[in-house]
Protein backbone atom coordinates (compact mmCIF):
# COMPACT_ATOMS: atom_id res chain seq x y z
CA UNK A 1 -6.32 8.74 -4.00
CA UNK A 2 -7.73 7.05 -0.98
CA UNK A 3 -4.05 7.09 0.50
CA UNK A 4 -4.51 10.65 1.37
CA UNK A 5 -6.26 12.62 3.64
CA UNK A 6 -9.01 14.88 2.16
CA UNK A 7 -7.68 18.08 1.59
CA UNK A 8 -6.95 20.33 4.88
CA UNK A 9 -8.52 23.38 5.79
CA UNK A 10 -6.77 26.57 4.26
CA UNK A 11 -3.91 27.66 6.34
CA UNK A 12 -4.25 31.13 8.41
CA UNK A 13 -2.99 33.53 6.61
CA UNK A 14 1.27 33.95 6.79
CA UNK A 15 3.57 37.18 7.12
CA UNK A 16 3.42 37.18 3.61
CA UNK A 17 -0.40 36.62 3.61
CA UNK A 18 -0.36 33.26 1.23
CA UNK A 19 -2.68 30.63 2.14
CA UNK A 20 -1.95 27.00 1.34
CA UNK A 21 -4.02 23.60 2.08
CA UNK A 22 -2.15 20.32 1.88
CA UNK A 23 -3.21 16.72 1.01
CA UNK A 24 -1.14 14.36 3.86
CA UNK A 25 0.14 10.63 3.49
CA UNK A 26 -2.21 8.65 5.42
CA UNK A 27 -0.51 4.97 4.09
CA UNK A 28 3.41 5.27 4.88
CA UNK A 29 3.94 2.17 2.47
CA UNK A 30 2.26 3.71 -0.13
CA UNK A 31 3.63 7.06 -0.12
CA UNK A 32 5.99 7.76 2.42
CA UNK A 33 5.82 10.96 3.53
CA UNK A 34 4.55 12.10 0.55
CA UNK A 35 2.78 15.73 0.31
CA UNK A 36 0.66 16.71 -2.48
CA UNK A 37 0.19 20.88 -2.51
C-alpha cells in the first residue's frame, strides 16, 4: 500500500538476537499509527 513506507532495514540484532523490519504509517488519516510487522 502506498500509505506505507517501504519496508525498513532489518533491525541490529537484540539480546535475544531476533531481527525484525517494520512497514511505518506514512498517511495518519489513513492508518493512524498503524504498523504492519
Amino acid at each position: 500500500s502506498t500509505h506505507f513506507t517501504d519496508w525498513s532495514e532489518w533491525s541490529v540484532c537484540d539480546r535475544h538476537c531476533l531481527q525484525n523490519r517494520v512497514k511505518i504509517c506514512k498517511i495518519k488519516k489513513k492508518c493512524g499509527t498503524t504498523i504492519i510487522r
